[in-house]
PDB file of N, CA and C in Angstrom:
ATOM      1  N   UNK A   1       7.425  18.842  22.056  1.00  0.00           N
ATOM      2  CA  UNK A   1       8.526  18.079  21.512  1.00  0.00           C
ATOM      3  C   UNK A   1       7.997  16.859  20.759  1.00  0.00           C
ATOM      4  N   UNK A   2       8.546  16.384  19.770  1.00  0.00           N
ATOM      5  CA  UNK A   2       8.416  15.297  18.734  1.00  0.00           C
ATOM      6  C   UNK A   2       9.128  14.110  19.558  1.00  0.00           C
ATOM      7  N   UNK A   3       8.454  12.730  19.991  1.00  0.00           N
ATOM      8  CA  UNK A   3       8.461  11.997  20.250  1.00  0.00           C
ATOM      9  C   UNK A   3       8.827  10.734  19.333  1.00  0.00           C
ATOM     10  N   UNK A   4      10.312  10.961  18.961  1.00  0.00           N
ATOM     11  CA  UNK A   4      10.451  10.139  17.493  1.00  0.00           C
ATOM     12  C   UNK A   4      10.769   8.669  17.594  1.00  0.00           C
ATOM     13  N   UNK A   5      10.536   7.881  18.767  1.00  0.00           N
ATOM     14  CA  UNK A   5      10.247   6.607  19.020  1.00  0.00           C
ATOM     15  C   UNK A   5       9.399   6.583  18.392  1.00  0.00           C
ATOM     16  N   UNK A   6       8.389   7.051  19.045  1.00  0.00           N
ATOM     17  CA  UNK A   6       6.906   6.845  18.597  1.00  0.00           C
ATOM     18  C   UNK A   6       6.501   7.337  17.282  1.00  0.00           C
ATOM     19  N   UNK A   7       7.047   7.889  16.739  1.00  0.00           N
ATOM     20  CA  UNK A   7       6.701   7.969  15.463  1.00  0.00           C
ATOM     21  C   UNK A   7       7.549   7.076  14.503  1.00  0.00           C
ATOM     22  N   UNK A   8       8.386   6.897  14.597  1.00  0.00           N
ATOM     23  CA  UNK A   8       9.117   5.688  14.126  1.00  0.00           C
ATOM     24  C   UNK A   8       8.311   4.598  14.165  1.00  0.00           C
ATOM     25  N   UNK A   9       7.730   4.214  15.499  1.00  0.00           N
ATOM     26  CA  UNK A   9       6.722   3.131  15.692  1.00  0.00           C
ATOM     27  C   UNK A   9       5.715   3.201  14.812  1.00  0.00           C
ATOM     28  N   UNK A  10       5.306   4.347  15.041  1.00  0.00           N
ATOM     29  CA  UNK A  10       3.937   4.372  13.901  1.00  0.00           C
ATOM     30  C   UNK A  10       4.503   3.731  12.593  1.00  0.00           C
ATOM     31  N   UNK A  11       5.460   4.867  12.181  1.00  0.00           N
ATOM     32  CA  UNK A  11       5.695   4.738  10.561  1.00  0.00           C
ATOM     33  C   UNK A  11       5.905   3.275  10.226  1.00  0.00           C
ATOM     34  N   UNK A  12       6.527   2.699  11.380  1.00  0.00           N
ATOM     35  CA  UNK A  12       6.865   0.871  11.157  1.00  0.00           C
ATOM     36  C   UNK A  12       5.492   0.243  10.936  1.00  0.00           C
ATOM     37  N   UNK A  13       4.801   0.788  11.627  1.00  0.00           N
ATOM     38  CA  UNK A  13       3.948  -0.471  11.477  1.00  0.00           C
ATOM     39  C   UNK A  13       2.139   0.310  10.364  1.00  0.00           C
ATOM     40  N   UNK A  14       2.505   1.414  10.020  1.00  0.00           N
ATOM     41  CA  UNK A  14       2.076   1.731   9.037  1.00  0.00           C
ATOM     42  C   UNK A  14       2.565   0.908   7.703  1.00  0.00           C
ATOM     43  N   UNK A  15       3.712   0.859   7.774  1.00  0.00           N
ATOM     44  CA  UNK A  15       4.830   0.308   6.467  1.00  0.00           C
ATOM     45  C   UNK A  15       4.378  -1.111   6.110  1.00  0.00           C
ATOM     46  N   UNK A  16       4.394  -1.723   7.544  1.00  0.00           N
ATOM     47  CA  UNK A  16       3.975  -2.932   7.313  1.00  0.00           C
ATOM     48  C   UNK A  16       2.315  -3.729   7.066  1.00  0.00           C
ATOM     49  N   UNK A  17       1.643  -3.144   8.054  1.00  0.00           N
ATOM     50  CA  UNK A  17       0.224  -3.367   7.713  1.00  0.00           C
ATOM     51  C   UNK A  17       0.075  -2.930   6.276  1.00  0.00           C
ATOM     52  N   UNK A  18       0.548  -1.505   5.631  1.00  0.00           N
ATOM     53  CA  UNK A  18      -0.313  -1.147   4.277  1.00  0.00           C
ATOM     54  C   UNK A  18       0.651  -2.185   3.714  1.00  0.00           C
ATOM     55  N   UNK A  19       1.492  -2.314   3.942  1.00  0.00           N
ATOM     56  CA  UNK A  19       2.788  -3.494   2.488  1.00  0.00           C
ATOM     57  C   UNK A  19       1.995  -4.945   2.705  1.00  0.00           C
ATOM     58  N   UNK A  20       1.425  -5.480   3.750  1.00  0.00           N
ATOM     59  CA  UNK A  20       0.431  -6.532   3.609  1.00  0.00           C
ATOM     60  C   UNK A  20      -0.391  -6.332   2.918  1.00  0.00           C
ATOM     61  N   UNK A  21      -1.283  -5.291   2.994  1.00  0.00           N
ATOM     62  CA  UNK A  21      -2.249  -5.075   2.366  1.00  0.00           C
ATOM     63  C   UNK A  21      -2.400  -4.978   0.665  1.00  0.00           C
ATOM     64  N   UNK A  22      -0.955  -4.296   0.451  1.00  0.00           N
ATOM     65  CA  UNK A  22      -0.466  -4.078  -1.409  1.00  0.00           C
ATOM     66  C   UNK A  22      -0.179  -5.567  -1.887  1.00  0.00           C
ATOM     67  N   UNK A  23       0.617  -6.786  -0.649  1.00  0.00           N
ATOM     68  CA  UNK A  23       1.006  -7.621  -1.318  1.00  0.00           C
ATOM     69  C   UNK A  23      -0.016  -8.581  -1.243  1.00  0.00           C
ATOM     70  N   UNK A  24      -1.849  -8.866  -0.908  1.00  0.00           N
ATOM     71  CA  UNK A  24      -2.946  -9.552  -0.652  1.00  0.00           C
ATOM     72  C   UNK A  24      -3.422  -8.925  -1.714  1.00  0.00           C
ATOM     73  N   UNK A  25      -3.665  -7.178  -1.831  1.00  0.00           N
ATOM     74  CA  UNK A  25      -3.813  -7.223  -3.252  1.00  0.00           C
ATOM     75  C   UNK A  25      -3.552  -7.629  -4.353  1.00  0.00           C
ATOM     76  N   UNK A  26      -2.487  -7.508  -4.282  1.00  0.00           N
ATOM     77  CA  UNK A  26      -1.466  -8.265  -5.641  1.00  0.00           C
ATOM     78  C   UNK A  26      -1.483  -9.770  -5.394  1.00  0.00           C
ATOM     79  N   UNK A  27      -1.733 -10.832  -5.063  1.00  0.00           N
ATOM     80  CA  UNK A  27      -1.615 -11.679  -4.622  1.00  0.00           C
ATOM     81  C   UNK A  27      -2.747 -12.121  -5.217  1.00  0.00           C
ATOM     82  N   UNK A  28      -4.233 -11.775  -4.874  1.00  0.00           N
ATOM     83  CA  UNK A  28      -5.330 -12.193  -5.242  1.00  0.00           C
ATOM     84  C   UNK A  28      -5.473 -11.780  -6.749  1.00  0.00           C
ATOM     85  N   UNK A  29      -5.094 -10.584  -7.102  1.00  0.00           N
ATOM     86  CA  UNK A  29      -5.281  -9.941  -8.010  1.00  0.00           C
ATOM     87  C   UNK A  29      -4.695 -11.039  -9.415  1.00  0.00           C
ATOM     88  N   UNK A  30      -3.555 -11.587  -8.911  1.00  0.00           N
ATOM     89  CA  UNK A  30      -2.640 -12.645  -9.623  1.00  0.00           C
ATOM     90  C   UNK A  30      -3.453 -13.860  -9.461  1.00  0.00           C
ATOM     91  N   UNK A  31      -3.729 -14.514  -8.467  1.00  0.00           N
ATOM     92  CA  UNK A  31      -4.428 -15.963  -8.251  1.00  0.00           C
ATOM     93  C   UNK A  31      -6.094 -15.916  -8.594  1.00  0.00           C
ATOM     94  N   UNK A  32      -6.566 -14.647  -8.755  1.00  0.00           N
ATOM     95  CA  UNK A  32      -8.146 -15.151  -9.077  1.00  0.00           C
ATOM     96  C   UNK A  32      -8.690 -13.881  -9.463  1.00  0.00           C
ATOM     97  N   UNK A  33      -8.077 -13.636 -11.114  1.00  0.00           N
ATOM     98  CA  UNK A  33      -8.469 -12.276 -11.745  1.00  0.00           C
ATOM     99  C   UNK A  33      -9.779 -12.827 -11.972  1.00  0.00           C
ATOM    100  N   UNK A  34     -10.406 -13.797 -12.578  1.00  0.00           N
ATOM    101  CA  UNK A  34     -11.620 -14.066 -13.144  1.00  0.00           C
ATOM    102  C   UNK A  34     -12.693 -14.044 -12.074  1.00  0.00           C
ATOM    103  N   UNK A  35     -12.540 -14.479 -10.715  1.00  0.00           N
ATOM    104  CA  UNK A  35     -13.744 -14.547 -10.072  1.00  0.00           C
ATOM    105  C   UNK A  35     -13.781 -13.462  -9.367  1.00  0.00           C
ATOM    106  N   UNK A  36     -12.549 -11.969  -9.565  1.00  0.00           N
ATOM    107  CA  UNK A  36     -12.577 -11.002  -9.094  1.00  0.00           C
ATOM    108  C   UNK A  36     -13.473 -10.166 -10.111  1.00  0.00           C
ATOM    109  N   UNK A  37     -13.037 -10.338 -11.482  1.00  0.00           N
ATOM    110  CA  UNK A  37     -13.806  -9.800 -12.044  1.00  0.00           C
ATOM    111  C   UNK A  37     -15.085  -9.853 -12.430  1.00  0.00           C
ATOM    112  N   UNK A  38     -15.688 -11.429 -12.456  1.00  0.00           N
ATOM    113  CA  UNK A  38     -17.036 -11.470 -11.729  1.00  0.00           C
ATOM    114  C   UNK A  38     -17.951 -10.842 -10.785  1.00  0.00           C
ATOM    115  N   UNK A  39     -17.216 -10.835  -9.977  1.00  0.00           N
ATOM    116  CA  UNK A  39     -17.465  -9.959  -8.933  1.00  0.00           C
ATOM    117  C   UNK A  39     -17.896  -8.372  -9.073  1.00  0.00           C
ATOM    118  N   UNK A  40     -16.512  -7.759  -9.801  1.00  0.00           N
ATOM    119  CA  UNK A  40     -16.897  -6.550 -10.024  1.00  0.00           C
ATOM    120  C   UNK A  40     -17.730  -5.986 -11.021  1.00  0.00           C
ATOM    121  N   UNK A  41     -17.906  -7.218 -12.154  1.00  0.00           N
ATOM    122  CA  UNK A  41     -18.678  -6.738 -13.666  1.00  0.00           C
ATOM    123  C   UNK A  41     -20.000  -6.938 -12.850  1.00  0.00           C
ATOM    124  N   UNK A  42     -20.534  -7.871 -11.810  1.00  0.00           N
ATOM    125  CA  UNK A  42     -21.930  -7.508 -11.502  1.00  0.00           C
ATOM    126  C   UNK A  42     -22.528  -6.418 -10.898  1.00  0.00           C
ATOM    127  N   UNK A  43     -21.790  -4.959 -10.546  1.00  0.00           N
ATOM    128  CA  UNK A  43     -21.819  -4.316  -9.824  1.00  0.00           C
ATOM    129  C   UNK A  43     -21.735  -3.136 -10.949  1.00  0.00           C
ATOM    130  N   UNK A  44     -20.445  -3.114 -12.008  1.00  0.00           N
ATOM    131  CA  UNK A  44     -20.635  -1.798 -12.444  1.00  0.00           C
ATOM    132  C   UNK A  44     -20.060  -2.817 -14.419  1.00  0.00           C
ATOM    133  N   UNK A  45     -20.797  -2.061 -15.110  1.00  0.00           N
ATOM    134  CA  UNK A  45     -20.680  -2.980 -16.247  1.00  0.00           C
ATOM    135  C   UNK A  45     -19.344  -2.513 -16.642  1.00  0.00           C
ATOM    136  N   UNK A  46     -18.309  -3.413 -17.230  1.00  0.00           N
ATOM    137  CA  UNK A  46     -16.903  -2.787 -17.191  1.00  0.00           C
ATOM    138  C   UNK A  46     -16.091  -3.956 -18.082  1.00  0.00           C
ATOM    139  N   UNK A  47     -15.444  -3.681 -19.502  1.00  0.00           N
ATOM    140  CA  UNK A  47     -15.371  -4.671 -20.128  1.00  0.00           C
ATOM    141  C   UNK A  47     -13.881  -4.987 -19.524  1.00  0.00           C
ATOM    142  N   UNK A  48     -13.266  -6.534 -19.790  1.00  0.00           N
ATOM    143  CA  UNK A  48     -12.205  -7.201 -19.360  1.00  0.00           C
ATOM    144  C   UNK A  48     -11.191  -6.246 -19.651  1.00  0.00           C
ATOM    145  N   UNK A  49     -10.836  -5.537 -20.377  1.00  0.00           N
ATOM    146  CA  UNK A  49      -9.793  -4.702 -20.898  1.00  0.00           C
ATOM    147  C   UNK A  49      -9.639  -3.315 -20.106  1.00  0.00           C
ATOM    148  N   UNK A  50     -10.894  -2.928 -19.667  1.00  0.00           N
ATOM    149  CA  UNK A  50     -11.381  -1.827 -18.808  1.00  0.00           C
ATOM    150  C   UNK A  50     -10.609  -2.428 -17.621  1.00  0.00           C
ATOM    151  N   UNK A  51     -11.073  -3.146 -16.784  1.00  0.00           N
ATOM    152  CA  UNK A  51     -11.334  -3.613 -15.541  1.00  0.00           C
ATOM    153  C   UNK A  51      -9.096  -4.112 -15.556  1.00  0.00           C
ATOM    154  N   UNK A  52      -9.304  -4.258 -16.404  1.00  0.00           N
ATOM    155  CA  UNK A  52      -7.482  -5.027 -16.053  1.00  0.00           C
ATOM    156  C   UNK A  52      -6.514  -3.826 -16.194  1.00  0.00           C
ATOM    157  N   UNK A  53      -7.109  -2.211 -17.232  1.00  0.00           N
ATOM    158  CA  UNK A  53      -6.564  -1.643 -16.795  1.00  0.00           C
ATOM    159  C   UNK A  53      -6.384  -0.309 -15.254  1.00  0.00           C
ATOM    160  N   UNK A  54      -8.126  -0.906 -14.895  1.00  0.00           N
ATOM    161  CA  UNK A  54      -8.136  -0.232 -13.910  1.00  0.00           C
ATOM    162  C   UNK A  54      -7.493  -0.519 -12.356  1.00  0.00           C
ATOM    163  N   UNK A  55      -7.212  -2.179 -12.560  1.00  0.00           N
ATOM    164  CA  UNK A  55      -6.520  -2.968 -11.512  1.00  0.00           C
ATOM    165  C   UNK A  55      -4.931  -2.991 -11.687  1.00  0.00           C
ATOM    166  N   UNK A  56      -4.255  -1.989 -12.771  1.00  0.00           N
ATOM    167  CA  UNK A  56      -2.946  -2.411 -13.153  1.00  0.00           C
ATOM    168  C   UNK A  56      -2.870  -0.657 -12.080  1.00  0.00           C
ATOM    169  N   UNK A  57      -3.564   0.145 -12.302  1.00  0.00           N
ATOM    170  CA  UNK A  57      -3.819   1.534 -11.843  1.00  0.00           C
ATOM    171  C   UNK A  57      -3.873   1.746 -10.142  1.00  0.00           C
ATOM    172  N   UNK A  58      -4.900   0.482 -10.233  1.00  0.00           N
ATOM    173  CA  UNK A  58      -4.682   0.432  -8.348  1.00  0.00           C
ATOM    174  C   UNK A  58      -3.445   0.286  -7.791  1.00  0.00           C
ATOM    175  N   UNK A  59      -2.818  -0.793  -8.113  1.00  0.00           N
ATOM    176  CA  UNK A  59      -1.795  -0.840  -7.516  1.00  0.00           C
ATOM    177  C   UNK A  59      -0.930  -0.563  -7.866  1.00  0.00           C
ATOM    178  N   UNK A  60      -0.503   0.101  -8.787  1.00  0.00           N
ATOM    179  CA  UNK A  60       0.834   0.873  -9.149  1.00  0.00           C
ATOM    180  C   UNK A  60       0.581   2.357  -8.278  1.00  0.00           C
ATOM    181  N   UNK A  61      -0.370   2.954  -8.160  1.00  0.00           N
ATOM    182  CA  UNK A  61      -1.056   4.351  -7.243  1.00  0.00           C
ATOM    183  C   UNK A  61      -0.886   3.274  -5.910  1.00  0.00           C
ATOM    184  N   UNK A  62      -1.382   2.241  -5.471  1.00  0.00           N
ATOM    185  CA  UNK A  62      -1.223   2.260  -4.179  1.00  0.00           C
ATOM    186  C   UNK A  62       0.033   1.779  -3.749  1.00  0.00           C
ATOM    187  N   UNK A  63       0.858   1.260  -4.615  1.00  0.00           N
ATOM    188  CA  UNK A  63       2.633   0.938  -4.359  1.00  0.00           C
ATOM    189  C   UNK A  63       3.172   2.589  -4.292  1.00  0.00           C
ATOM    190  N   UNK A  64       3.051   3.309  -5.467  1.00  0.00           N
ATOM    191  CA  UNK A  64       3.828   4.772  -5.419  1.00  0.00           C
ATOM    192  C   UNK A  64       3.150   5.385  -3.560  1.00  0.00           C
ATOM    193  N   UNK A  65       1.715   5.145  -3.577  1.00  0.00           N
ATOM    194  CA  UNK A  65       1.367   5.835  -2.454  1.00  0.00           C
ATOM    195  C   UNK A  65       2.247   5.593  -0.597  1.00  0.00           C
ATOM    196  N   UNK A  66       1.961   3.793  -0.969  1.00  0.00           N
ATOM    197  CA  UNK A  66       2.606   3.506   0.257  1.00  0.00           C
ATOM    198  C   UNK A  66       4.094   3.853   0.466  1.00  0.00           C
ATOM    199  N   UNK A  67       5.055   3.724  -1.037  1.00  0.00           N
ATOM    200  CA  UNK A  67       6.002   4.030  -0.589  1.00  0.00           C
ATOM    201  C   UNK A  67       6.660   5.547  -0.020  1.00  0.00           C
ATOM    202  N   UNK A  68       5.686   6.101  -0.559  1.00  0.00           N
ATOM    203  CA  UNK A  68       5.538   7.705  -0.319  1.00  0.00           C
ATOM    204  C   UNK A  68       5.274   7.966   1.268  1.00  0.00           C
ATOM    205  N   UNK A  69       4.283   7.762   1.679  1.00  0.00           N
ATOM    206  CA  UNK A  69       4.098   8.632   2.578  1.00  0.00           C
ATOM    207  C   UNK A  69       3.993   6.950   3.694  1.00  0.00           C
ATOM    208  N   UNK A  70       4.527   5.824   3.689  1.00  0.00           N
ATOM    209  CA  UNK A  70       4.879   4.802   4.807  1.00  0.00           C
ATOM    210  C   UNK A  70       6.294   4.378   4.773  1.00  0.00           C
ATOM    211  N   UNK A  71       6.782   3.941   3.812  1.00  0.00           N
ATOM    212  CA  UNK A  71       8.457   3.183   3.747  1.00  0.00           C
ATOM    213  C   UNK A  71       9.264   4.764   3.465  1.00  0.00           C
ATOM    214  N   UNK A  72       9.419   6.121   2.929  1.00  0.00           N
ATOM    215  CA  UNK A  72       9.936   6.779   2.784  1.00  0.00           C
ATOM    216  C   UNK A  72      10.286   7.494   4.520  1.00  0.00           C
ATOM    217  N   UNK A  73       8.848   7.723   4.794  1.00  0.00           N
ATOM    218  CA  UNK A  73       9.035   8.451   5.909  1.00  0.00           C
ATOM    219  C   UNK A  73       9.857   7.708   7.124  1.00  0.00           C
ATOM    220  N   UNK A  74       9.577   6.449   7.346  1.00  0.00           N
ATOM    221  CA  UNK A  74       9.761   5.742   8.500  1.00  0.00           C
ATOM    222  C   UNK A  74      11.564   5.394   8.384  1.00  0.00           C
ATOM    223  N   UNK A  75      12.104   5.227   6.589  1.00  0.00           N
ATOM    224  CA  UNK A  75      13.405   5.528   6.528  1.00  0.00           C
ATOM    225  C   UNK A  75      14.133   6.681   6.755  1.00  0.00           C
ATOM    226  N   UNK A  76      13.287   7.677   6.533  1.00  0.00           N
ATOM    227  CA  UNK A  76      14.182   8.788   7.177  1.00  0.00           C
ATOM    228  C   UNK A  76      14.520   9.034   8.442  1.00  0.00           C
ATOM    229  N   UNK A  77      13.184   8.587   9.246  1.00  0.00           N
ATOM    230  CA  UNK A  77      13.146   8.415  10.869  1.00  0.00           C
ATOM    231  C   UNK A  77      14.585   7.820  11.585  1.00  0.00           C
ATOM    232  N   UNK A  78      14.909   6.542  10.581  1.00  0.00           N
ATOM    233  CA  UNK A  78      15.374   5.442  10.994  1.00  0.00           C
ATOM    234  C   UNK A  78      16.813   6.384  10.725  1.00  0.00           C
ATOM    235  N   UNK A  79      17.208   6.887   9.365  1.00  0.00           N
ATOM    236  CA  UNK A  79      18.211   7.541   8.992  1.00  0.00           C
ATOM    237  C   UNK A  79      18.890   9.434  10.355  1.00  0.00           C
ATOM    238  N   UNK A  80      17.477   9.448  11.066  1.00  0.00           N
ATOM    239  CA  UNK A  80      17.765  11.039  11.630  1.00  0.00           C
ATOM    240  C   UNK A  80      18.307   9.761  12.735  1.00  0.00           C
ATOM    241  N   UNK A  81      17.644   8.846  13.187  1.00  0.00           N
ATOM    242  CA  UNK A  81      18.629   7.776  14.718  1.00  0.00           C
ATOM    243  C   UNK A  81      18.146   8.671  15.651  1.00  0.00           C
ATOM    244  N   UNK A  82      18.806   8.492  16.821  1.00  0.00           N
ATOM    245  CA  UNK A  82      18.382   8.952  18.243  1.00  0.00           C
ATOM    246  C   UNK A  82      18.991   9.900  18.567  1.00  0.00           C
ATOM    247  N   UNK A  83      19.288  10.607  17.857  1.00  0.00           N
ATOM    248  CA  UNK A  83      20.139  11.434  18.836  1.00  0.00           C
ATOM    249  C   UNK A  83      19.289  12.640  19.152  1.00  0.00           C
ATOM    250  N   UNK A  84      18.539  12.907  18.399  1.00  0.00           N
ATOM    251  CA  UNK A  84      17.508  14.089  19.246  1.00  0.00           C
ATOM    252  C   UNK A  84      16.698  13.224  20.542  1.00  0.00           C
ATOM    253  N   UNK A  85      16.753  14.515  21.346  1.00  0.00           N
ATOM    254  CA  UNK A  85      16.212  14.123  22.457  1.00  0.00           C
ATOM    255  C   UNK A  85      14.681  14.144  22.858  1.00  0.00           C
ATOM    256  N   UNK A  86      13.787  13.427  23.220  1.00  0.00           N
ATOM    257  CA  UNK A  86      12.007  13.537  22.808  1.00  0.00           C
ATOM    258  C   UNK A  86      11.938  14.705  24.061  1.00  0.00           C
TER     259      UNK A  86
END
């Protein structure tokens, strides 16, 4: 039997840890593109135009991702309610 507390639980706090994680991305990504990209041009040579569209890519893939398979699922959870029995 499916234990849908507990998976509810999960999906919650999947939702929330990765949605911290998208909004620290985005966050830094906004407050310190230049010493990020410092960072990364010493590592792989990658011109400013490159690198800003590869960071516009991250997180639009990791927003579609999280909402996909963390905030979608854990709303449906929330939407089936209790009435099945674990």
């Amino acid at each position: 039997m499916v234990n849908y507390r507990k998976l509810k639980a999960f999906f919650l706090w999947c939702t929330i840890i990765n949605g911290c994680l998208l909004a620290l991305s985005t966050i830094v990504f906004i407050l310190a593109p230049e010493a990020i990209f410092q960072i990364h041009s010493k590592l792989l040579p990658v011109s400013q135009e490159t690198y800003n569209n590869a960071i516009y890519l991250f997180l639009g893939l990791f927003k579609i991702i999280w909402l996909t398979f963390n905030l979608v699922p854990y709303v449906a959870l929330r939407v089936i309610g209790d009435d099945h029995t674990d």
